[in-house]
Protein backbone atom coordinates (compact mmCIF):
# COMPACT_ATOMS: atom_id res chain seq x y z
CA UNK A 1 42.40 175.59 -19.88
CA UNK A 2 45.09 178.24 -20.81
CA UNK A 3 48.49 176.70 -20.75
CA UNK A 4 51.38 178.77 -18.90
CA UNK A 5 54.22 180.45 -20.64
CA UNK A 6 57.52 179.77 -20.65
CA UNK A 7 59.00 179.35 -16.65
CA UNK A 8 61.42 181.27 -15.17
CA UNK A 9 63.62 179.95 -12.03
CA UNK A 10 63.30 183.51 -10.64
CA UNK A 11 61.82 183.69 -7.27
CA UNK A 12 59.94 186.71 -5.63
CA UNK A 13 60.73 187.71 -2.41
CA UNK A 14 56.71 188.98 -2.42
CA UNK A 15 53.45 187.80 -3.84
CA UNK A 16 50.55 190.09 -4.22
CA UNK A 17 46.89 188.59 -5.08
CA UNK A 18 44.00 190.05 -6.26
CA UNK A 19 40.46 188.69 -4.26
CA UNK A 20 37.72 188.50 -6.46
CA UNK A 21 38.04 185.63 -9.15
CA UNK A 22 41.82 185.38 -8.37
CA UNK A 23 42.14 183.77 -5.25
CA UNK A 24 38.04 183.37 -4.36
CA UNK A 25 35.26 182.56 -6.52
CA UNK A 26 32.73 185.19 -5.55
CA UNK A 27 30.82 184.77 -8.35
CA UNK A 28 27.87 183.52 -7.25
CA UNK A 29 27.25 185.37 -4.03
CA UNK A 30 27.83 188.62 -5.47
CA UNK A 31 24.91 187.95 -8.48
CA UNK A 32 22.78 186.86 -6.13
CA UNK A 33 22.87 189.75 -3.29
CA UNK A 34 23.65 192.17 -6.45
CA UNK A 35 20.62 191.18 -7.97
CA UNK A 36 18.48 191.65 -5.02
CA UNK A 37 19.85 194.88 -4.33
CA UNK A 38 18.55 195.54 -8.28
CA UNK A 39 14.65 194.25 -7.46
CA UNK A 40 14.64 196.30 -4.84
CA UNK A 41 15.60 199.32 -6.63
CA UNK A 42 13.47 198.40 -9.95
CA UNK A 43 16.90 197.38 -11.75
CA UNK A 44 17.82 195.06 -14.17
CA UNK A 45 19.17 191.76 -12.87
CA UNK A 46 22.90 191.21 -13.84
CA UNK A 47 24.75 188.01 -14.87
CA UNK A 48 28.12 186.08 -15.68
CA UNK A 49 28.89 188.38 -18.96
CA UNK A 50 28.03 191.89 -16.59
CA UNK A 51 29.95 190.52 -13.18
CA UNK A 52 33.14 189.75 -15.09
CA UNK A 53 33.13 192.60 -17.16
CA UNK A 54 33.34 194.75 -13.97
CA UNK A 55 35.14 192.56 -11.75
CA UNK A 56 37.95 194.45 -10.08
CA UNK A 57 36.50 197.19 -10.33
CA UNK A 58 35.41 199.50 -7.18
CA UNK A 59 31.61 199.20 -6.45
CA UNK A 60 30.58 202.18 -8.26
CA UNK A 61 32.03 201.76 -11.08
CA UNK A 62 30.68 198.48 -11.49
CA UNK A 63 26.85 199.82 -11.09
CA UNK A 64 27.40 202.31 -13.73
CA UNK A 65 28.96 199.68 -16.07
CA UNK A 66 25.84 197.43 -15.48
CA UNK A 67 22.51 200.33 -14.56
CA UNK A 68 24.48 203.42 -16.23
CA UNK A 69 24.40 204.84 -12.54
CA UNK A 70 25.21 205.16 -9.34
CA UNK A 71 22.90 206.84 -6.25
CA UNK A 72 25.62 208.47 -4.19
CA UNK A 73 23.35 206.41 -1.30
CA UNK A 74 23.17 203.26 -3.14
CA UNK A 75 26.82 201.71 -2.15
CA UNK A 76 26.18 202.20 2.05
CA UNK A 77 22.64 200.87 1.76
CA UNK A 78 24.05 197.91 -0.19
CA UNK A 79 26.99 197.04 2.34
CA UNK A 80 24.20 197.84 5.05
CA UNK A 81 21.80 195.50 3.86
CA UNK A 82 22.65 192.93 1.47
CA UNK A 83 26.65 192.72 2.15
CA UNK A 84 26.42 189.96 4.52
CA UNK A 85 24.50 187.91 2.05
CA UNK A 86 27.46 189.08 -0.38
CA UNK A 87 30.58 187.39 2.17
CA UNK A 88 28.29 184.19 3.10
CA UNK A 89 29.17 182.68 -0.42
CA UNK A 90 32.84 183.00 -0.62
CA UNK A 91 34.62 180.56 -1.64
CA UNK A 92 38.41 179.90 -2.27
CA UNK A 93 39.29 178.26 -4.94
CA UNK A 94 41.06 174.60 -4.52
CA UNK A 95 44.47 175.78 -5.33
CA UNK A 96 44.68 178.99 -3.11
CA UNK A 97 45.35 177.58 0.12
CA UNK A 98 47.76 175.23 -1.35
CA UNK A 99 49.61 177.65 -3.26
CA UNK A 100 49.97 180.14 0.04
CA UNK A 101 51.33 177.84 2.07
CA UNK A 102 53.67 176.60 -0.55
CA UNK A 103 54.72 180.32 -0.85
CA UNK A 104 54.65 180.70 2.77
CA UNK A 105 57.23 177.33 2.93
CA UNK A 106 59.15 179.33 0.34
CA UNK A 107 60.21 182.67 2.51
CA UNK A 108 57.38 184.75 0.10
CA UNK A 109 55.48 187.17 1.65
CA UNK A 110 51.92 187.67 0.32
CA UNK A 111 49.52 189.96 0.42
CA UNK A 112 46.12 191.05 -0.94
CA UNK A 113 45.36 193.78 -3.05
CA UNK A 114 42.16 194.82 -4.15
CA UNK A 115 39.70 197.69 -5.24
CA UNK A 116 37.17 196.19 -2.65
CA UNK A 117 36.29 198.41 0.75
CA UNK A 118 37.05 196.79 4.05
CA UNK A 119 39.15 193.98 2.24
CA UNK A 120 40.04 192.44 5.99
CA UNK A 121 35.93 191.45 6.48
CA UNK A 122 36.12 189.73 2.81
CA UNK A 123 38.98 187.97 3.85
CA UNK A 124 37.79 186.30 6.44
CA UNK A 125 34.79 185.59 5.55
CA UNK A 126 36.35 183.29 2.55
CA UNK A 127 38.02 181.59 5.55
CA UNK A 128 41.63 182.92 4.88
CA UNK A 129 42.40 185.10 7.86
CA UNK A 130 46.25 185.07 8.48
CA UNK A 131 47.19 183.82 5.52
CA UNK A 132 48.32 186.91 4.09
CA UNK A 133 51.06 189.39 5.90
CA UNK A 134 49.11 192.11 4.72
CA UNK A 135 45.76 193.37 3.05
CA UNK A 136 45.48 196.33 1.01
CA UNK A 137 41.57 197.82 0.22
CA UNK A 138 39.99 200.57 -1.32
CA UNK A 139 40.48 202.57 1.58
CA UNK A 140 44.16 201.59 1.98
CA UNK A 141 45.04 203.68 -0.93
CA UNK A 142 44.14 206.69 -2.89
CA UNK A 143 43.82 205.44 -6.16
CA UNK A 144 42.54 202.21 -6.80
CA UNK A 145 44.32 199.54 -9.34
CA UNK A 146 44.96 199.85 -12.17
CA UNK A 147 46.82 203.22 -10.23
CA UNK A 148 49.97 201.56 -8.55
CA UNK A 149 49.00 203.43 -5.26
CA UNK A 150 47.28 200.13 -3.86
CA UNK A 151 50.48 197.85 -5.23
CA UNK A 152 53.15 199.98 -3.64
CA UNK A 153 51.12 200.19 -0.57
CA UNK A 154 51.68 196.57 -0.03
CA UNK A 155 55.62 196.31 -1.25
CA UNK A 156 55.41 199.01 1.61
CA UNK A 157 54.11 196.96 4.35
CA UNK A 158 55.54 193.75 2.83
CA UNK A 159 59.30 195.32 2.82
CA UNK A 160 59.82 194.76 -0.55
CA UNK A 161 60.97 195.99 -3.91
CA UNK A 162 59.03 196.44 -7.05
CA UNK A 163 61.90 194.61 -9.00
CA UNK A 164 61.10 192.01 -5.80
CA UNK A 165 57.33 190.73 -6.57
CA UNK A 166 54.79 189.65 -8.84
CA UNK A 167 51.07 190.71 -8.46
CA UNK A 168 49.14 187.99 -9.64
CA UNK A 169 45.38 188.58 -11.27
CA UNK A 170 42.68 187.83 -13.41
CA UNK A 171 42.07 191.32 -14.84
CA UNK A 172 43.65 194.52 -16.92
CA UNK A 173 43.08 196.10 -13.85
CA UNK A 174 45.56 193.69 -12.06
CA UNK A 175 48.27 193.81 -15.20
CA UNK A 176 47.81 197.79 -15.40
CA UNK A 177 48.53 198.26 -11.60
CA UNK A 178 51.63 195.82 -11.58
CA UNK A 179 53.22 197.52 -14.88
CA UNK A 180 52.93 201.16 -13.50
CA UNK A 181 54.16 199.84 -10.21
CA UNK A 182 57.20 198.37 -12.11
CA UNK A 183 56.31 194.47 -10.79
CA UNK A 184 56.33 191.69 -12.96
CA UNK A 185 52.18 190.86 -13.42
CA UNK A 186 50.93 187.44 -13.49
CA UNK A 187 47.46 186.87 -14.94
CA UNK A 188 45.91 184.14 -14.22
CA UNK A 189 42.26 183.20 -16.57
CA UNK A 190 40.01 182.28 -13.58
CA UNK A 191 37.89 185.77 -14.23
CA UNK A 192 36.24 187.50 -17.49
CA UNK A 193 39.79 187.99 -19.18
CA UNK A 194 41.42 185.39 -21.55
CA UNK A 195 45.09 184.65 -21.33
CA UNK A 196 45.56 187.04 -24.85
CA UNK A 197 43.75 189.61 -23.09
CA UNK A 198 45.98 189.56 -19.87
CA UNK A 199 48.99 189.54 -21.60
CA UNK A 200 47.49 192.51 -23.57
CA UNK A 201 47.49 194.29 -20.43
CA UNK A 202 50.57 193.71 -19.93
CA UNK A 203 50.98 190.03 -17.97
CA UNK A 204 54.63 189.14 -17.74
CA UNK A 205 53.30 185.20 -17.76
CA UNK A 206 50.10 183.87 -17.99
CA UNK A 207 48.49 180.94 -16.62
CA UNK A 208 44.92 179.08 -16.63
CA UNK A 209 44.72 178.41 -13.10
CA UNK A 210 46.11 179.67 -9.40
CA UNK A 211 48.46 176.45 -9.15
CA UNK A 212 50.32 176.92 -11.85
CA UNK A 213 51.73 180.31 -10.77
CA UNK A 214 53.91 178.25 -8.17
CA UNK A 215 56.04 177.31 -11.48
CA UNK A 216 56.30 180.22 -13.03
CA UNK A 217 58.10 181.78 -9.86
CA UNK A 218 60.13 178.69 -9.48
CA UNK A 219 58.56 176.72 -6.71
CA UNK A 220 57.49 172.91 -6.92
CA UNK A 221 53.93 172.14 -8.89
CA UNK A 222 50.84 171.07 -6.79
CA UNK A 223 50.27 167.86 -7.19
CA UNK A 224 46.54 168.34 -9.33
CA UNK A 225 45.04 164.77 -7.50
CA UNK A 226 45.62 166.50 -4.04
CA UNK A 227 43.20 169.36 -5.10
C-alpha cells in the first residue's frame, strides 16, 4: 500500500470525488454485465488489466480502448439492457462513508464528479444518496474530465473557489481535470494508476487508500480497526 506524502494543515472548503474505483469498487459488476454485453455481440470478454485501463473514461471510449469500436447503438442498448445488472454490484469502499461524514463534520462540501451518464442513478444505487451536495455526470458538462468543464461545474454548484478544493481520484483523468481547473488533485491508488503515475499527472499528494486523504487536508485519521 502506497504511503501518503508529506501533510499539509490546509483545509478545503470543497471536496470533489471521482465514482468509479475512487469512492466505489465497481469492478466487478461492470466485467461481468460488460462481458455479457460482449457474448452477445460476438466480442472479446474484458478483464482487470482492460477495466482499469479505461476506467474514467466515458463509455465509448472505453469500448474502443477494449473492441477498437463503438456501434453508435451499442451504448443505449447496453444501459437498456444490461445497466441494471451494472448498478446491482456497487459497492463503496470501507473508508468512503467514513471519510464523508468526517468531511461533512468538518464544514466541506463534497461532490461527485464523473465521466459516467446519469451519475445520480449510480449513486444511489452504491447506497450513497445525500451524501454528496452535488453530482456532476457526463451530461452535466460539455467536456468530460480530464476537460475542467465537469470540475468547475461542481465549484459552481458547491460555491466554491478553485484555489478552495481538492478533487480527489484514482486516474490521469482525475489529476488532468483538477490541474486545468486550477484545484489541488489528490490521487488516491485504489484504480489502474500507481501513486508515480498519479503524481505524473499531476497529483498534488498521493495516497494508497480513501482514508488517508482526511490527513492530507488536515482532518483527524480514521481509526483503521473501525473499518
Amino acid at each position: 500500500m502506497a504511503e501518503c506524502s508529506d501533510y499539509g494543515p490546509w483545509t478545503p472548503r470543497a471536496a470533489l470525488f471521482d465514482f468509479d474505483m475512487t469512492t466505489v469498487d465497481s469492478e466487478e459488476s461492470v466485467i461481468v454485465s460488460m462481458n455479457m454485453f460482449a457474448r452477445e455481440m460476438g466480442l472479446r470478454d474484458i478483464g482487470h488489466k482492460d477495466l482499469m485501463e479505461a476506467t474514467g473514461l466515458p463509455l465509448e471510449e472505453g469500448w474502443v480502448k477494449y473492441w477498437g469500436r463503438c456501434e453508435a447503438w451499442w451504448p443505449d442498448y447496453y444501459r437498456g439492457r444490461y445497466k441494471e445488472q451494472e448498478l446491482s454490484g456497487f459497492k463503496p469502499f470501507a473508508d468512503t462513508v467514513p471519510v464523508l461524514e468526517r468531511m461533512r463534520e468538518a464544514g466541506i462540501r463534497t461532490a461527485i464528479v464523473t465521466n459516467r451518464w446519469l451519475a445520480p442513478i449510480a449513486v444511489e444505487a452504491a447506497g450513497l444518496g445525500g451524501r454528496f451536495d452535488a453530482v456532476v455526470g457526463a451530461e452535466e458538462a460539455e467536456r468530460p474530465k480530464p476537460f475542467p468543464d465537469p470540475v468547475l461545474k461542481a465549484l459552481e454548484l458547491l460555491g466554491a473557489g478553485a484555489g478552495e478544493a481538492v478533487m480527489v481520484g484514482d486516474s490521469y483523468l482525475d489529476m488532468g481535470a483538477a490541474v486545468a481547473a486550477g484545484v489541488k488533485g489528490i490521487g488516491v491508488a485504489t484504480g489502474g494508476s500507481t501513486p508515480a503515475e498519479l503524481a505524473a499527472a499531476g497529483a498534488w499528494k498521493t495516497c494508497g487508500r480513501l482514508g488517508e486523504v482526511l490527513e492530507i487536508v488536515g482532518l483527524e485519521p480514521l481509526n483503521p480497526s473501525a473499518l
